[in-house]
Protein backbone atom coordinates (compact mmCIF):
# COMPACT_ATOMS: atom_id res chain seq x y z
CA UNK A 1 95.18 30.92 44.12
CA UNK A 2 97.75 33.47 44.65
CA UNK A 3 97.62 36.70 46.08
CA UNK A 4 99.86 39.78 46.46
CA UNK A 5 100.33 42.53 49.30
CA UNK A 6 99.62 46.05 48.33
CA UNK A 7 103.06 46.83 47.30
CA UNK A 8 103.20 43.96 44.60
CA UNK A 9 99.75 45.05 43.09
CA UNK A 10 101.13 48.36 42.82
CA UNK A 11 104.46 46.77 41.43
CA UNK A 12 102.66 44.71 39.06
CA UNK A 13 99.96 47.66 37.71
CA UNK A 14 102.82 50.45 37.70
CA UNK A 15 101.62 52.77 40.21
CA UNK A 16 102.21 53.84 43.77
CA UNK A 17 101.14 51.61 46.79
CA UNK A 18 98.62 54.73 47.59
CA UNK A 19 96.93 54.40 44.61
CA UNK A 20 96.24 50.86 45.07
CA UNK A 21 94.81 51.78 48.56
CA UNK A 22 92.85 54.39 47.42
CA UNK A 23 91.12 51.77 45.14
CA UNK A 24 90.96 49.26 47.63
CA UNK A 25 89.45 51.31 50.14
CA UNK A 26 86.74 52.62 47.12
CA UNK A 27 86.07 48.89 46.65
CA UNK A 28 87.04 49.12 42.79
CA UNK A 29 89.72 47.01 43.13
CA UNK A 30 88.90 43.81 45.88
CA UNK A 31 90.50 42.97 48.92
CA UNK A 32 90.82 40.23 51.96
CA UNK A 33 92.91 40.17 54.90
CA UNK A 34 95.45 37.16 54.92
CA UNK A 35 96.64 34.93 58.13
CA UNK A 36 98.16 38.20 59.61
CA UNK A 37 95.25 40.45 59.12
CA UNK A 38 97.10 42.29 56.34
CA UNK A 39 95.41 43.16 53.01
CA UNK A 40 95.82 41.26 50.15
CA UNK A 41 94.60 41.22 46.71
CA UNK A 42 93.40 37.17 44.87
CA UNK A 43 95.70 36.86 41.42
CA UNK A 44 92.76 36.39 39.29
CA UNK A 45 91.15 39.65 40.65
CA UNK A 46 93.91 41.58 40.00
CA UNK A 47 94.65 40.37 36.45
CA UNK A 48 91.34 41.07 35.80
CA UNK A 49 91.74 44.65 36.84
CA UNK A 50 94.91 45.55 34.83
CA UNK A 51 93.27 43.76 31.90
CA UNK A 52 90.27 45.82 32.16
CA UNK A 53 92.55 49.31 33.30
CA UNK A 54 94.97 48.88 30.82
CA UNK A 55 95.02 51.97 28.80
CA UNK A 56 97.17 52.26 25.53
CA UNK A 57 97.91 55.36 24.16
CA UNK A 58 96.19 56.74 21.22
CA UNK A 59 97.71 55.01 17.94
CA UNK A 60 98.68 58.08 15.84
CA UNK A 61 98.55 56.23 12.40
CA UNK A 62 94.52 55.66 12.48
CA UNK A 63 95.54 52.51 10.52
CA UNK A 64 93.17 49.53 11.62
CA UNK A 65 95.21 46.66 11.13
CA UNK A 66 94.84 42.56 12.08
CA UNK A 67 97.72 42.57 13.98
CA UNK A 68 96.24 43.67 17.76
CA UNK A 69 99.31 43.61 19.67
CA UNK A 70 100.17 47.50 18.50
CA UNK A 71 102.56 49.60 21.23
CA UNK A 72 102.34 52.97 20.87
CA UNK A 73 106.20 54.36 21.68
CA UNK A 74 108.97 56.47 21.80
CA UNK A 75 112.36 55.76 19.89
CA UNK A 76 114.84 55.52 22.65
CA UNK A 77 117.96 54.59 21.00
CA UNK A 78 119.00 53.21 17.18
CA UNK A 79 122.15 51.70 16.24
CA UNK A 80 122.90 50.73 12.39
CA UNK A 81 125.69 49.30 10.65
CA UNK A 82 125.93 48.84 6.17
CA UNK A 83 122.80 46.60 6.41
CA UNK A 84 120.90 45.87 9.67
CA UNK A 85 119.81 48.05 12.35
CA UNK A 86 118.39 47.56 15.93
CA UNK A 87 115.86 50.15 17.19
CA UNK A 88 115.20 50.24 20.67
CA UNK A 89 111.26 51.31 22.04
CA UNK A 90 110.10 52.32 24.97
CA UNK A 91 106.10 51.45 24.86
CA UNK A 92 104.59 52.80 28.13
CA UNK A 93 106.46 50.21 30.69
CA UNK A 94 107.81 47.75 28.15
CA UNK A 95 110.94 48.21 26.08
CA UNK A 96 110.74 46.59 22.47
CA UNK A 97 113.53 45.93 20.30
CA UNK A 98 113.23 45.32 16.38
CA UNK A 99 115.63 44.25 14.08
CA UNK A 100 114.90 45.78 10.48
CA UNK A 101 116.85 46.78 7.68
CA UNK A 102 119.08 50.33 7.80
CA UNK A 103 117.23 51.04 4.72
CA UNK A 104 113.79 50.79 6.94
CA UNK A 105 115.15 53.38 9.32
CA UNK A 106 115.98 55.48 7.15
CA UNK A 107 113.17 55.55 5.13
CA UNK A 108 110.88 55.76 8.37
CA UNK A 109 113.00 58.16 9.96
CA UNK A 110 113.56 56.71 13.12
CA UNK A 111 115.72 58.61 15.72
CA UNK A 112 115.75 59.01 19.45
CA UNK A 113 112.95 60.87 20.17
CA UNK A 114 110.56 59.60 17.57
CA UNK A 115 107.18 58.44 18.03
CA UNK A 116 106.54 54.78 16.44
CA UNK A 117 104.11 52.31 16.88
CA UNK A 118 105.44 48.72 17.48
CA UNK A 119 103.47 45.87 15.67
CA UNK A 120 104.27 42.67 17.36
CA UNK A 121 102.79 39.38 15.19
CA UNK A 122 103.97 36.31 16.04
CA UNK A 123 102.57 32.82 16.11
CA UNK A 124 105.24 31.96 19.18
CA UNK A 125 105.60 33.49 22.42
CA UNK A 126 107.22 32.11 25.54
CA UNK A 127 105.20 32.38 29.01
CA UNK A 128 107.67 32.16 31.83
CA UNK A 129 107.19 32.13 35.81
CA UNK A 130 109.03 33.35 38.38
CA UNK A 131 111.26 30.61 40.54
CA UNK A 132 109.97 28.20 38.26
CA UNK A 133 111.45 24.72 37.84
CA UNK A 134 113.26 22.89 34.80
């Protein structure tokens, strides 16, 4: 099973190494010394943390939808040319980038600056690991 230091957890969740202390030591987030008496975290404990701690921001649109895989955004850049345009997200940690019509942006209004939800539906996504092997 793996298991990260402090310093990845924090990595991993997106917060400071102290924070992840601060939980460690509160026992809300589980720890065991490794082979050199440092603290480390088991994989599966900590993936079940973020899933459980991850908080979204509010979806302004009240819209319930089936899609569940909605990012909540700001509109960090938009370029556009006669037809197509590429609009650039930045959803909490993750930057999304959509391809839609110019028409679609500008009946949306999308700019730098606005706030957009990003609906992701697809029936194919890639999983990839780190160092892994072809």
């Amino acid at each position: 099973m793996p298991q990260f230091r402090i310093a990845e957890a924090a990595r991993l969740l997106g917060v400071s190494d102290d924070t992840v202390r601060r939980w460690v030591d509160a026992g809300t987030l589980p720890s065991r010394p490794d082979a050199s008496n440092r603290k480390v975290i088991d994989g599966a404990a900590l993936a079940e943390f973020a899933r459980d701690n991850a908080h979204a921001p509010p979806d302004p649109s009240g819209v319930q939808r089936s899609a569940r895989n909605r990012m909540v955004g700001l509109v960090t850049g938009v370029l556009t040319d006669r037809v197509m345009a590429q609009v650039e997200m930045q959803c909490g940690p993750h930057r999304v980038v959509s391809l839609m019509s110019t028409e679609a942006v500008r009946e949306l209004g999308l700019e730098p600056g606005s706030l957009a939800v990003a609906v992701v539906k697809s029936t194919n996504v890639v999983v990839e690991i780190p160092g892994g092997s072809s």
